[in-house]
Protein backbone atom coordinates (compact mmCIF):
# COMPACT_ATOMS: atom_id res chain seq x y z
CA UNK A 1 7.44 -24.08 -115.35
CA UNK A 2 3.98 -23.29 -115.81
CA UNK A 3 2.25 -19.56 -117.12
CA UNK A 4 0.97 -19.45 -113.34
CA UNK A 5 4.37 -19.80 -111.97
CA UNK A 6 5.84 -17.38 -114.18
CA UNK A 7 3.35 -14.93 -112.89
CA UNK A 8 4.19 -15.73 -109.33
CA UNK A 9 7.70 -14.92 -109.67
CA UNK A 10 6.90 -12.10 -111.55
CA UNK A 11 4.45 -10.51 -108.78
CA UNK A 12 5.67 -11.86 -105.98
CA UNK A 13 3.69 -8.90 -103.90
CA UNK A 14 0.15 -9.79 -104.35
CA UNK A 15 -1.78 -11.19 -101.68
CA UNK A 16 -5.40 -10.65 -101.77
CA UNK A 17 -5.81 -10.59 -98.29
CA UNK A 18 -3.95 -8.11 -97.72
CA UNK A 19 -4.69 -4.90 -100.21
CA UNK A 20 -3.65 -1.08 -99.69
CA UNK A 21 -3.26 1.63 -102.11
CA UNK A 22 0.48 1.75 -101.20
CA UNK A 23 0.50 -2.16 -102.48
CA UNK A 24 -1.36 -0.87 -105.56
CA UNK A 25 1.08 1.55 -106.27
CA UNK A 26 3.80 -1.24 -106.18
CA UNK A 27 1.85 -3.91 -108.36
CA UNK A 28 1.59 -1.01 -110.80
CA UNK A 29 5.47 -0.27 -110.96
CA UNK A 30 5.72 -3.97 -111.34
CA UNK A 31 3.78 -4.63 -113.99
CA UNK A 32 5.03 -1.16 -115.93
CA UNK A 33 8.77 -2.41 -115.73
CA UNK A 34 7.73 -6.08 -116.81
CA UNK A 35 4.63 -6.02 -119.10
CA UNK A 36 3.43 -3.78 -122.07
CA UNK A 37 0.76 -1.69 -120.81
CA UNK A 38 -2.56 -1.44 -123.16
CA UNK A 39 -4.62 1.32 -120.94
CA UNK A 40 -4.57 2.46 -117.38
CA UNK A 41 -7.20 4.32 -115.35
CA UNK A 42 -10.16 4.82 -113.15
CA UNK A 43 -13.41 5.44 -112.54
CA UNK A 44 -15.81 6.71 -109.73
CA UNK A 45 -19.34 5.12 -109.10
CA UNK A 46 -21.59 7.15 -106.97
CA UNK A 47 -23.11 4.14 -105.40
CA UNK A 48 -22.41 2.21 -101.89
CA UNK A 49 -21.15 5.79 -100.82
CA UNK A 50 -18.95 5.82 -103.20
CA UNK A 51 -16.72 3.02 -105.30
CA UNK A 52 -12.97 4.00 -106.86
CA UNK A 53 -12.15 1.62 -109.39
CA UNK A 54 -8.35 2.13 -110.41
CA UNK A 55 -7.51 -0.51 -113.30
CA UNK A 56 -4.59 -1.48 -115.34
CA UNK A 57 -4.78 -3.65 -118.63
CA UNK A 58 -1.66 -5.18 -119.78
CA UNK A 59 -0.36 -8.48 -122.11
CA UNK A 60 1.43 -10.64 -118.83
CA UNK A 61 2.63 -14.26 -119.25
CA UNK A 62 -1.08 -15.65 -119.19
CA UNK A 63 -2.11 -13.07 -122.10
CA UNK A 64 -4.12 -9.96 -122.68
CA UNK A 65 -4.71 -9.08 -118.63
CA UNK A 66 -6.50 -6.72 -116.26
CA UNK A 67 -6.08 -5.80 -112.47
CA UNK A 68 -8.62 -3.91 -110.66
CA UNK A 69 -8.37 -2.53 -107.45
CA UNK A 70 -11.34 -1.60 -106.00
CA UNK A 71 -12.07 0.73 -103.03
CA UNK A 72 -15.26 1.18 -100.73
CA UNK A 73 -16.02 3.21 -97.91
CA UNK A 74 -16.27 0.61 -94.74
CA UNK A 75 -19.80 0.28 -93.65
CA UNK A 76 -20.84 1.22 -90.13
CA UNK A 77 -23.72 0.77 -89.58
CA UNK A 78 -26.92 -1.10 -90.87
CA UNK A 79 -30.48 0.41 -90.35
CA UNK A 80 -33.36 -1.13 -91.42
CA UNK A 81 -36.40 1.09 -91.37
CA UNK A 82 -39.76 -1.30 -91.61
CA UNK A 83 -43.36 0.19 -92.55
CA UNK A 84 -46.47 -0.84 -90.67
CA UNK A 85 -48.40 -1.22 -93.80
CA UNK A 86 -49.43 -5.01 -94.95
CA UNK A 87 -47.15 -6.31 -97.51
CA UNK A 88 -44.81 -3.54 -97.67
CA UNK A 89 -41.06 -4.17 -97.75
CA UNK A 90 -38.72 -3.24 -95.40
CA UNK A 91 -35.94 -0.81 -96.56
CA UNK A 92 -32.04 -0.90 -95.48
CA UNK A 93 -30.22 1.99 -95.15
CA UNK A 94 -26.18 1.59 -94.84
CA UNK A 95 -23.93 4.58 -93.06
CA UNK A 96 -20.54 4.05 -94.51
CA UNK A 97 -17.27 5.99 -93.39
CA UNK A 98 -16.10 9.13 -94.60
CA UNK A 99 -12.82 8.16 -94.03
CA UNK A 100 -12.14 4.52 -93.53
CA UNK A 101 -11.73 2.45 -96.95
CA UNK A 102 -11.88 -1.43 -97.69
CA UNK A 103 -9.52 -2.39 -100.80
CA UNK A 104 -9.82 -5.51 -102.92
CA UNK A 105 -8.01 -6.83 -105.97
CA UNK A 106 -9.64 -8.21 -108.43
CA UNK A 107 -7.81 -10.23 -111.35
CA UNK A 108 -9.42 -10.83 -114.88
CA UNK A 109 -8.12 -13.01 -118.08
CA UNK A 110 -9.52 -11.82 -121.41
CA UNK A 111 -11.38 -14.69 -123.19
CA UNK A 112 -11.72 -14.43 -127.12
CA UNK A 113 -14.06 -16.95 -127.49
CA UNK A 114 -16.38 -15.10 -125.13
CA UNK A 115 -15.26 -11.64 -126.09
CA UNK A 116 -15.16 -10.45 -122.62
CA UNK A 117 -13.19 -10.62 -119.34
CA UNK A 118 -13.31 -13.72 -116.88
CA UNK A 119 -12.55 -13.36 -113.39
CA UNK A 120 -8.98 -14.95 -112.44
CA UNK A 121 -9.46 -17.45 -108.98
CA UNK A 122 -6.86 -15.92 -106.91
CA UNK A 123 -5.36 -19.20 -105.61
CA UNK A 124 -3.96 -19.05 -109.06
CA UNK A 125 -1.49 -16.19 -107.85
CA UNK A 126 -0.12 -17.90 -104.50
């Protein structure tokens, strides 16, 4: 069997179309019970209302790893706000939700040669 299959049978719970916290939660305990873990975290970004980034690096069947799951408020509405002056720009303004989130799970190999993370195509995980 392939490294990709091993990782399927391993995480049998990931489906990208499909994300929660919860689901999160149950990747993590996963990986924890299955992989060494090299750090674990997350970070807040002010922007787009507000981006959680909860992240988990690890050494899984395909090598040194890293899962992000990434959390947005859900947009609401779109307003874009146009000036009457000649060759001026218009401006978009987004209203997001103060309580409604969007989720997505992000999956990244680390590359030596390019001393840096590339993005994992999630077809590779089933």
């Amino acid at each position: 069997k392939g490294a990709s299959e091993t990782w399927k049978q391993k995480l049998p719970i990931i489906n990208y179309n499909y994300m929660t916290k919860e689901r999160w939660q149950e990747i993590l305990g996963q990986i924890k019970d299955s992989f060494s873990i090299e750090e674990e975290g997350s970070e807040h970004l002010e922007e787009e209302g507000g981006v959680d980034i909860d992240f988990v690096v690890f050494n899984g069947p395909l090598g040194r790893m890293k899962l992000e799951l990434i959390s947005r408020p859900v947009v609401l509405d779109k307003k874009t706000i146009y000036s009457k002056r000649i060759g001026s720009n218009a401006q978009v303004e987004y209203v997001y939700s103060d309580h409604e989130r969007s989720f997505k799970l992000m999956a990244y190999k680390w590359d030596e040669s390019a001393d840096d993370w590339i993005e994992m195509d999630a077809k590779n995980f089933g």
